[in-house]
Protein backbone atom coordinates (compact mmCIF):
# COMPACT_ATOMS: atom_id res chain seq x y z
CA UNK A 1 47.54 -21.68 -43.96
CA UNK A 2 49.32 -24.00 -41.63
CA UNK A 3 47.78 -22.70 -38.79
CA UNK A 4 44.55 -22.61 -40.39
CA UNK A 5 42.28 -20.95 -42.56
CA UNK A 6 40.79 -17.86 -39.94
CA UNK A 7 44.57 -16.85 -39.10
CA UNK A 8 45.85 -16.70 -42.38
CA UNK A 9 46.38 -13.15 -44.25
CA UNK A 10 46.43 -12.85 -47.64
CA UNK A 11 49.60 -10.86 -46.79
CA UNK A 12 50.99 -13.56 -45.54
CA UNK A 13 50.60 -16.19 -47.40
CA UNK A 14 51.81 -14.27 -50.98
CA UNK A 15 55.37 -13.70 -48.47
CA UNK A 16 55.85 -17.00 -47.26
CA UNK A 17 54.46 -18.02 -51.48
CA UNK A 18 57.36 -15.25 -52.76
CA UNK A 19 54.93 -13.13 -54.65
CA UNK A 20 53.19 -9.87 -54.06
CA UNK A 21 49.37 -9.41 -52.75
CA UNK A 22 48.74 -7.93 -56.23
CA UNK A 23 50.44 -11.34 -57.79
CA UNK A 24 48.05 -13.93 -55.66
CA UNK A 25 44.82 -11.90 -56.57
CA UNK A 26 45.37 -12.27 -59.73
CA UNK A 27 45.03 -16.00 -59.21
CA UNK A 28 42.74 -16.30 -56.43
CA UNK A 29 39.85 -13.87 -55.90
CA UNK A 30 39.96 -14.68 -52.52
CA UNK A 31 41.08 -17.02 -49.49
CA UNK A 32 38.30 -19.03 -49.98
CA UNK A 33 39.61 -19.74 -53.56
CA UNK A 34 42.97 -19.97 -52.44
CA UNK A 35 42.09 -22.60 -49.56
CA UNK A 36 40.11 -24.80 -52.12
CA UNK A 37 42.74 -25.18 -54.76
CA UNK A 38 44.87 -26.01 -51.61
CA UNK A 39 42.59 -28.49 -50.73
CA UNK A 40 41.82 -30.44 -54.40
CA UNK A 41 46.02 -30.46 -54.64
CA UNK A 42 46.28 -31.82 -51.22
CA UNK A 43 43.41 -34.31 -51.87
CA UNK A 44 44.26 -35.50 -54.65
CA UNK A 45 48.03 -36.46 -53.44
CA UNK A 46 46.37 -38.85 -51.05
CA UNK A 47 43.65 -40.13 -53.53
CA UNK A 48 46.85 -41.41 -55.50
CA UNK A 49 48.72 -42.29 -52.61
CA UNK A 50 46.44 -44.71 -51.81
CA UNK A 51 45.81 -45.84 -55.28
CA UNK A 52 49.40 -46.01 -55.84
CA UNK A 53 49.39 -48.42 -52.77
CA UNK A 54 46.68 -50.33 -54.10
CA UNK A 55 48.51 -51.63 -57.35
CA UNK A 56 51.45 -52.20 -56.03
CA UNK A 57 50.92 -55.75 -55.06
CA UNK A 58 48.38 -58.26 -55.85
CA UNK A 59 49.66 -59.98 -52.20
CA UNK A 60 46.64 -58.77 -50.09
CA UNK A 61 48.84 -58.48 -46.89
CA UNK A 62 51.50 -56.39 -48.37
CA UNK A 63 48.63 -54.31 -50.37
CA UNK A 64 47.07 -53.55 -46.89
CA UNK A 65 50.29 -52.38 -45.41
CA UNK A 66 51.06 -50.23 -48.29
CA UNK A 67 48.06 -49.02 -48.22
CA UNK A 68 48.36 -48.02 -44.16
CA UNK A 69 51.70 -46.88 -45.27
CA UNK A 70 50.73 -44.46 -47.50
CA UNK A 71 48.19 -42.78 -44.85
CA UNK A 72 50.82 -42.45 -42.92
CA UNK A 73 53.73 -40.89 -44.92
CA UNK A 74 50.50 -38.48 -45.71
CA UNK A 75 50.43 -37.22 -42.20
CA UNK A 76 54.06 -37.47 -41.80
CA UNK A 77 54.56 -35.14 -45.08
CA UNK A 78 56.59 -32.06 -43.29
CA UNK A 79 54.28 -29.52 -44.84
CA UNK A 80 51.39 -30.34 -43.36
CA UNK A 81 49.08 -30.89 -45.75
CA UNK A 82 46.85 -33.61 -44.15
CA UNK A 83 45.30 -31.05 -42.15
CA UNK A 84 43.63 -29.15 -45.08
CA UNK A 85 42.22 -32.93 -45.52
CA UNK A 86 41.14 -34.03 -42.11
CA UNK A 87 41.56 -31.34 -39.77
CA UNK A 88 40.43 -28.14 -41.08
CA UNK A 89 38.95 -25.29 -39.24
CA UNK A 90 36.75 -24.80 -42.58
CA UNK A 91 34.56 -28.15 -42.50
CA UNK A 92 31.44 -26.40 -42.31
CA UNK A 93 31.99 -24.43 -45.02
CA UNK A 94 29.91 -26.49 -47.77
CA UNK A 95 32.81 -26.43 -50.95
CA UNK A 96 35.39 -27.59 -47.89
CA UNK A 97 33.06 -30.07 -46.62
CA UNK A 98 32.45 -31.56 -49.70
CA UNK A 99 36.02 -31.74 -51.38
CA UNK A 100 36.66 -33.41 -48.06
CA UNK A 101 33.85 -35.86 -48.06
CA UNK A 102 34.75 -36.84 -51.58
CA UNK A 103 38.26 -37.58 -50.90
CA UNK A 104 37.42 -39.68 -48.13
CA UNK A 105 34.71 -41.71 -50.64
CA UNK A 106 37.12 -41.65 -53.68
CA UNK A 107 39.93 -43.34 -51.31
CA UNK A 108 37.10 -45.83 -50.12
CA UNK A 109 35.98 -46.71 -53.67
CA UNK A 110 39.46 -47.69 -54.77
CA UNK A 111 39.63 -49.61 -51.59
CA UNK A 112 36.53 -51.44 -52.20
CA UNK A 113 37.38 -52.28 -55.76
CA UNK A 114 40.04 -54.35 -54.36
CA UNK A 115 38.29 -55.87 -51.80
CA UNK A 116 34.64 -56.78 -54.00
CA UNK A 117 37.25 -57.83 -56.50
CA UNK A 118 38.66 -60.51 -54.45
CA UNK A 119 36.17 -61.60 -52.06
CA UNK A 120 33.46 -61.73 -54.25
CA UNK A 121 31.40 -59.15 -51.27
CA UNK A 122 28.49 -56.91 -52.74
CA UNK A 123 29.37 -53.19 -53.57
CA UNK A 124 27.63 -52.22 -50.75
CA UNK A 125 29.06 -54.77 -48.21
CA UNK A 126 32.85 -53.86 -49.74
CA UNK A 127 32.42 -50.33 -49.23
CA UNK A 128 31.56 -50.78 -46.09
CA UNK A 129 34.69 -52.79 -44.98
CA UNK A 130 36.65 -50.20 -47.09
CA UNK A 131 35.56 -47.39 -45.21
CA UNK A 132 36.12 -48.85 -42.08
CA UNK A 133 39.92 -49.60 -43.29
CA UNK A 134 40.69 -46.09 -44.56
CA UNK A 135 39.07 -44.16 -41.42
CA UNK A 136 41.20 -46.81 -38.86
CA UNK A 137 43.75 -45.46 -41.38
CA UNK A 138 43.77 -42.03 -41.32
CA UNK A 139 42.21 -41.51 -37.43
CA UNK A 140 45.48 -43.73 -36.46
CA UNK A 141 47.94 -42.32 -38.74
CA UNK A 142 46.99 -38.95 -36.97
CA UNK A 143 46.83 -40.25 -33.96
CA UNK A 144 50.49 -41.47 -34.34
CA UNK A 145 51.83 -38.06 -35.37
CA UNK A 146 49.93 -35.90 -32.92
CA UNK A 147 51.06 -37.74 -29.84
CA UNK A 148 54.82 -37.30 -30.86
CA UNK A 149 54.85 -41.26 -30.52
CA UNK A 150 58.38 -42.69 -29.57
CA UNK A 151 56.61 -45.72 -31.85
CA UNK A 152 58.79 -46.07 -35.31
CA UNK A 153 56.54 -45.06 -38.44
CA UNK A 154 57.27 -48.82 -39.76
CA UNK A 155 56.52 -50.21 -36.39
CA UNK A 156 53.34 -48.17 -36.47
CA UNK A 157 52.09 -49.41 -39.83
CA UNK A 158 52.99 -52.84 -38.99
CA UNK A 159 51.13 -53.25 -36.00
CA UNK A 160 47.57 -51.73 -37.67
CA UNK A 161 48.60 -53.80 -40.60
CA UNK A 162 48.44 -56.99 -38.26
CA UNK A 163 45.21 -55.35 -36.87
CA UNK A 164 43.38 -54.50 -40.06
CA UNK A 165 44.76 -58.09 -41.91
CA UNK A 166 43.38 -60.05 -38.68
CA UNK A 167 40.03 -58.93 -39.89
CA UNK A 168 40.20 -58.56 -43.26
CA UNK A 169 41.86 -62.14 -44.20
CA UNK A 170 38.67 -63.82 -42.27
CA UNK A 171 37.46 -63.22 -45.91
CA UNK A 172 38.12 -66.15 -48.08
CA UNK A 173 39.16 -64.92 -51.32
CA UNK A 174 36.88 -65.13 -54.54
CA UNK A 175 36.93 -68.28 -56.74
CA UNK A 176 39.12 -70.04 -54.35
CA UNK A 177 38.59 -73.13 -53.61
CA UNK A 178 38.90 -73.37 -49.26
CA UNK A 179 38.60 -77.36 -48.92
């Protein structure tokens, strides 16, 4: 399904999977099926990916750039996958749409955990910050990869590290005492 959903044949995907036709329907009714498990595998490696990031360090400048990190090693990933996630050619297809929308919310949530947890920000204004850093995230991180960038990955991360930290520091931490 690399080149997307409408030009994908059952007959070809159970080749390139190494099983028969007969094989892959007996797991998978259909392509729609097929597609979606795709999909919940696919989202759920960046949902830890970004979780992963996210407890790695309680430095909040190193947890941003691991967290910028990981979308980027998402996109990177040589099979693809980040397409099925952000770039699919099934997004008005409600069970697509919404395994996609919940991703995106799931990797804001853990986001604004972090960022409620240390600034002492309400839920709502957290998750708002949050979902601003994960979309600059992932619309970069694509960005990057798509225009065959002569730009390092490191280099990359670095430089919307600096960006996203310039904002995101101007918020004192929690319990901290700024005299």
């Amino acid at each position: 399904m690399a080149q997307g959903y409408h030009s994908a044949a059952m007959d070809d995907i159970a080749e390139r999977a190494g099983v028969s036709k007969p094989v892959l329907y007996q797991h998978f009714p259909g392509k729609l099926e097929l597609y979606l498990a795709l999909l919940d595998q696919h989202c759920e490696s960046l949902l830890q990916a970004v979780r992963t990031a996210l407890a790695s360090t309680t430095d909040n400048k190193l947890r941003v750039a691991a967290t910028m990190d990981a979308y980027f090693a998402y996109v990177e990933d040589e099979g693809g996958a980040f397409r099925l996630v952000f770039e699919s050619d099934l997004t008005n297809e409600p069970a697509v749409r919404e395994r996609v929308d919940r991703v995106s919310l799931q990797c804001a949530e853990a986001i604004s955990d972090v960022i409620a947890g240390d600034t002492g920000l309400s839920k709502d204004e957290s998750m708002l910050l949050a979902v601003g850093l994960g979309g600059v995230s992932q619309v970069v991180a694509r960005y990057w990869l798509s225009s065959q960038s002569a730009i390092p990955r490191d280099t990359a991360v670095q430089l919307l590290t600096s960006l996203a930290w310039r904002g995101i520091a101007g918020f004192p931490l929690h319990g901290i005492d700024q005299h």
